[in-house]
Protein backbone atom coordinates (compact mmCIF):
# COMPACT_ATOMS: atom_id res chain seq x y z
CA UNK A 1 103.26 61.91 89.06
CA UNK A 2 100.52 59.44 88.75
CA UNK A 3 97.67 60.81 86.42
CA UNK A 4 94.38 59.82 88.36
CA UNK A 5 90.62 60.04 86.93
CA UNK A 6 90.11 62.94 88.64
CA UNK A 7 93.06 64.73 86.75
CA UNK A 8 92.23 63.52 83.66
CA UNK A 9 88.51 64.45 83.83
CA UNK A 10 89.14 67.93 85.12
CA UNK A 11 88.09 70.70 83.37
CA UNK A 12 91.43 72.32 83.23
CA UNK A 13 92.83 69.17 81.06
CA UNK A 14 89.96 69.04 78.44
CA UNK A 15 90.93 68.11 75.19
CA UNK A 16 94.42 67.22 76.21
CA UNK A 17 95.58 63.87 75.57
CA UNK A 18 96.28 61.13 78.53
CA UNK A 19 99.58 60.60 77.22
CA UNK A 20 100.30 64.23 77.19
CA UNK A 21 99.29 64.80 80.73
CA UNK A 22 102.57 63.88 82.13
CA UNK A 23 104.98 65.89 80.15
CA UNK A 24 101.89 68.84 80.99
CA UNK A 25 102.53 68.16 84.46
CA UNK A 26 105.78 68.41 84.70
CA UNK A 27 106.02 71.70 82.47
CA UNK A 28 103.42 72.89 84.97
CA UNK A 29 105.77 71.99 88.16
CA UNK A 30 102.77 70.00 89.23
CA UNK A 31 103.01 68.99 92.91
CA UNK A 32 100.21 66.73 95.73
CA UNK A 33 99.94 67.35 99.25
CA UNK A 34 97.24 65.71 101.83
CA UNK A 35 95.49 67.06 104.37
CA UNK A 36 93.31 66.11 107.50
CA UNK A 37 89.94 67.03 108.28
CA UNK A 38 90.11 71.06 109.61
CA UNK A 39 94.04 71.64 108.65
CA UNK A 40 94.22 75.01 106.35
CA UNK A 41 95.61 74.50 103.07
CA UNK A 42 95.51 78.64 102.30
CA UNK A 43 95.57 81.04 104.82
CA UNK A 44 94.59 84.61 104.67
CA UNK A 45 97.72 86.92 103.78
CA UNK A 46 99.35 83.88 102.09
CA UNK A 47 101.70 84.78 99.00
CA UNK A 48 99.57 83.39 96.01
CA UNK A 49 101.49 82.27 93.22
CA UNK A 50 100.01 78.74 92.47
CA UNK A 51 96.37 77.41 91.95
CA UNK A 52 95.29 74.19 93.93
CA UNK A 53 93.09 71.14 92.02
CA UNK A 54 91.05 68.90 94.81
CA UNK A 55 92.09 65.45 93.97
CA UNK A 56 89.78 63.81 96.61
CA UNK A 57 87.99 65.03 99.49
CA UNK A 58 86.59 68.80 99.94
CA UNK A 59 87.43 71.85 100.87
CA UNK A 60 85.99 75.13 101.97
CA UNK A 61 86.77 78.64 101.21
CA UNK A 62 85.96 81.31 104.26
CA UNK A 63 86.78 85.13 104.45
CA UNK A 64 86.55 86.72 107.32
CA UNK A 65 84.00 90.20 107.97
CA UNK A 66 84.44 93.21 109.40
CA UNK A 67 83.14 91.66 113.03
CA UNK A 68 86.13 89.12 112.39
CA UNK A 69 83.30 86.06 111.58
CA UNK A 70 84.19 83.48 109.01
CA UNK A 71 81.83 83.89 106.16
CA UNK A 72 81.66 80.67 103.71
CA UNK A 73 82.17 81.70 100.07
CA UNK A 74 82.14 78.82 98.67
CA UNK A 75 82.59 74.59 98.79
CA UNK A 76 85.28 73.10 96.41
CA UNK A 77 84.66 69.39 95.39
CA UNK A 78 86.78 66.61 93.52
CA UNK A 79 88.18 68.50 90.35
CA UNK A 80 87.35 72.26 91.45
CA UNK A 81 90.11 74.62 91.31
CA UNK A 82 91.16 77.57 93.84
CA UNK A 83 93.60 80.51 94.03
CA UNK A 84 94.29 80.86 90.47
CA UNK A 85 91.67 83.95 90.28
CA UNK A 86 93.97 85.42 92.67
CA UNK A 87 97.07 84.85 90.56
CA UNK A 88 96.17 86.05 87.44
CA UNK A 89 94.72 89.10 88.50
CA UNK A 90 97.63 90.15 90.39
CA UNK A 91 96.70 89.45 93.90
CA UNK A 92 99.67 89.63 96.35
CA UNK A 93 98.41 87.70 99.34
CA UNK A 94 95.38 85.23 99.60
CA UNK A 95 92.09 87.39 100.61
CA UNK A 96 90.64 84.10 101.88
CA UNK A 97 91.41 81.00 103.99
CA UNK A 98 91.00 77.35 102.33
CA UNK A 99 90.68 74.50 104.84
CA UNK A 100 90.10 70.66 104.68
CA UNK A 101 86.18 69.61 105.16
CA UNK A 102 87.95 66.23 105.83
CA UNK A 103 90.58 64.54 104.72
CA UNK A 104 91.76 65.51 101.02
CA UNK A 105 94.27 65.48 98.38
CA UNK A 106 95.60 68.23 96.11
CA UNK A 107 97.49 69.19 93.00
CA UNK A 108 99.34 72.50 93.11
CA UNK A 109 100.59 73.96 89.88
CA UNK A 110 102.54 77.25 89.07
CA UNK A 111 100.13 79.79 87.25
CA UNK A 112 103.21 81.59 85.99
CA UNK A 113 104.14 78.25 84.12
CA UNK A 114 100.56 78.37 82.44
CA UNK A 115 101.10 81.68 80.50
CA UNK A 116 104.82 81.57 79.83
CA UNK A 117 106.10 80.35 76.97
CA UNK A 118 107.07 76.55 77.34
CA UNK A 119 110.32 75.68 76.64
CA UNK A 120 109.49 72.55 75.42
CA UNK A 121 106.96 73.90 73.19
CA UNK A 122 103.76 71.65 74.03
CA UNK A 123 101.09 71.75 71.83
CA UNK A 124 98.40 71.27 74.40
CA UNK A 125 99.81 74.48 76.29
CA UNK A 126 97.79 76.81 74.98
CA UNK A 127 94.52 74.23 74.96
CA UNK A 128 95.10 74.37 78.91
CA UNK A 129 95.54 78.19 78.76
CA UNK A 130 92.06 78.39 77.09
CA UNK A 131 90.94 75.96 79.61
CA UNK A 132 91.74 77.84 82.69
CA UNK A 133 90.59 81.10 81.32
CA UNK A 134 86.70 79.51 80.85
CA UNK A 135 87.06 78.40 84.60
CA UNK A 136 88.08 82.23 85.63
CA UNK A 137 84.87 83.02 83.22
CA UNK A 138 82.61 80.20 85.04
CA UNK A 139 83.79 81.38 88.70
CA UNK A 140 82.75 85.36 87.94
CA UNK A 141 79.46 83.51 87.06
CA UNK A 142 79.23 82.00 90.51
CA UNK A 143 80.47 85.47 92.35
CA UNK A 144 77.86 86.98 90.61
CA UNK A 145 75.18 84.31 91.99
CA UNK A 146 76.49 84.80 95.39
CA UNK A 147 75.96 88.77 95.28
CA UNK A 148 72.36 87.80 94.43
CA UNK A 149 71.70 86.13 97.43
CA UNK A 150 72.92 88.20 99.76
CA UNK A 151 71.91 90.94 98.04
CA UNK A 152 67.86 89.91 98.88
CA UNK A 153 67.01 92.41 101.73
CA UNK A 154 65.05 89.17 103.90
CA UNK A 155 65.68 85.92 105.50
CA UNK A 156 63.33 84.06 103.11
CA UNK A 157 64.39 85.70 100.09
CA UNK A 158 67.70 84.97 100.73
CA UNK A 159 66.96 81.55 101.15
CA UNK A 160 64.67 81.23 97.86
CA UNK A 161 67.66 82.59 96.04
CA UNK A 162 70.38 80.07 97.86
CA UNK A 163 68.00 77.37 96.66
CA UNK A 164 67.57 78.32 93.66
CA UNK A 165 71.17 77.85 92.80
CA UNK A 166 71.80 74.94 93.96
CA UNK A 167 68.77 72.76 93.35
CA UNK A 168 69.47 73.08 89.86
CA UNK A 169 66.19 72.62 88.50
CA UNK A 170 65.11 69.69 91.16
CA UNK A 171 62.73 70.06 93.77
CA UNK A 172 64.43 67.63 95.79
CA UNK A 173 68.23 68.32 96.77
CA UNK A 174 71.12 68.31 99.45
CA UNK A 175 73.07 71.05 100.12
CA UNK A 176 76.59 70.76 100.78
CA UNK A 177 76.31 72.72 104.48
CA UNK A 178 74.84 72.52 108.05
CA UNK A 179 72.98 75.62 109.22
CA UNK A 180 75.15 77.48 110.68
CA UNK A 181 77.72 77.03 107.34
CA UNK A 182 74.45 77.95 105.45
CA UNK A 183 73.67 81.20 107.70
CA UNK A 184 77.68 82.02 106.94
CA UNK A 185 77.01 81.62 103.44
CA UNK A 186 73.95 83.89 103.08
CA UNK A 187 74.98 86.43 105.39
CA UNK A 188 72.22 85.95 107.67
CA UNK A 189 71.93 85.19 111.54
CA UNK A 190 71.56 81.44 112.61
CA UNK A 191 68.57 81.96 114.31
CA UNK A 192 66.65 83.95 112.06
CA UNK A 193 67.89 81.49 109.38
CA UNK A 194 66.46 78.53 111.40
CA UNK A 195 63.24 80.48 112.62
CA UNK A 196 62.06 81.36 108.92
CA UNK A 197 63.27 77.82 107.20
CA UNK A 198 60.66 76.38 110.20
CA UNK A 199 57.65 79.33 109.08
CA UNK A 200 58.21 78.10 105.26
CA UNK A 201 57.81 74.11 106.40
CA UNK A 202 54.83 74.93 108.68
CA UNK A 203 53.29 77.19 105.63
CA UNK A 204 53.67 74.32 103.46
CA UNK A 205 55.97 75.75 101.18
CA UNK A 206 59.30 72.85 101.87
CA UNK A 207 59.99 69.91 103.75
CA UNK A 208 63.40 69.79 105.19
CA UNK A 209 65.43 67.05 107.29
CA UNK A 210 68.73 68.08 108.23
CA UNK A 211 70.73 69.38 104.88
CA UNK A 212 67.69 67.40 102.65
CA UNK A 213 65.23 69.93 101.08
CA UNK A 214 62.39 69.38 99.03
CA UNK A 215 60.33 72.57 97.49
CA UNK A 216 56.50 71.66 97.37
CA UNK A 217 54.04 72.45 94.84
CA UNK A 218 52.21 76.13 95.36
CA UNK A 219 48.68 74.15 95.54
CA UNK A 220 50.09 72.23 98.57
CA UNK A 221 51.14 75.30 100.20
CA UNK A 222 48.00 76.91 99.28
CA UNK A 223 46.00 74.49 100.99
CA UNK A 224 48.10 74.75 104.56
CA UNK A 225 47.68 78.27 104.50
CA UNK A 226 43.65 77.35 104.57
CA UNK A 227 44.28 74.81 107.14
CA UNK A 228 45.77 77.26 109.24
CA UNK A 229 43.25 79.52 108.59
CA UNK A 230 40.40 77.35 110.09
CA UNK A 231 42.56 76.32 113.02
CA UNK A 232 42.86 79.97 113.90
């Protein structure tokens, strides 16, 4: 298999070698397929027995609700991983869907090959065993940020809370969906989602164009609210 930047700078190789990555590879029964924009690369029910690495392009993981609506849980990027919560816990059958945002590359490996012992005896095995269990560790982090959000019992908090992770400390930033993948995401209805990001621009409080936020200053907002206030 050809070892590509975006296998060796994945967090599941740290600290492993180049040279290494092959023989890794192989022990791992590494395999690629590519897909086209919308095909499913998981769907629901599926037996779960290896974990996927986006090579190029994106992905998006849905699950659907009890009304039978696709609800976005998350996007995967170049060198995210998927499915191997699933298998290590025990999981039987996929609980959610993975399809192509457009069209992408990945890297399937056996999980079971990760925590038996190698037959060839690899060094680095147990370096990549480490690895994987800090991404398990950093994806309960993100569940947990996604039970905040839609947790918040309004629109607008929900919203505050959505931008709050993924700004990451900017006031400027671009999320990675369109409104109605960002009402999916927050559990919220399309139309109230659109009505109250429109009530925060006109209050001063963000600008917005499209998937393009910025958060302004409180002064700013403070001083439309006046404006307002005279108008009325």
């Amino acid at each position: 298999m050809q070892i590509t930047d975006a296998i060796k700078n994945n967090p599941l190789f740290n600290g492993i070698a180049p040279d290494d990555l092959e023989r890794l590879l192989d022990c791992l029964a590494a395999r690629t397929e590519e897909f086209d924009r919308g095909e499913t690369v998981m769907f629901t029910g599926d037996a779960v027995k290896t974990a996927g690495l986006v090579l190029s392009g994106s992905l998006k993981v849905t699950r659907e609700d009890a009304d039978g609506d696709a609800v976005i849980l998350t996007e995967l990027g170049v060198a995210e991983v998927f499915g191997e919560v699933f298998a290590f816990a025990g999981v039987p059958n996929s609980p959610v869907t993975v399809t192509a945002s457009g069209r992408s590359r990945v890297m399937f490996i056996d999980c079971g090959k990760i925590v038996a012992d190698c037959r060839s005896s690899c060094s680095f095995h147990t370096k990549l065993t480490k690895n994987m269990l800090s991404l398990i560790a950093q994806k309960a982090l993100m569940l947990n940020q996604k039970i905040e959000i839609i947790s918040r019992r309004t629109v607008r908090k929900k919203i505050l809370s959505f931008f709050d992770i993924h700004r990451n400390g900017a006031r400027s930033f671009t999320i990675p969906y369109n409104r109605e993948e960002m009402a999916r995401y927050i559990c919220a209805d399309r139309s109230a989602l659109s009505n109250e990001l429109c009530k925060m621009r006109d209050e001063g409080l963000i600008k917005f164009y499209k998937n393009k936020f910025e958060l302004l200053p409180r002064e700013a907002a403070r001083r439309n609210a006046e404006r307002i206030v005279r108008r009325s």
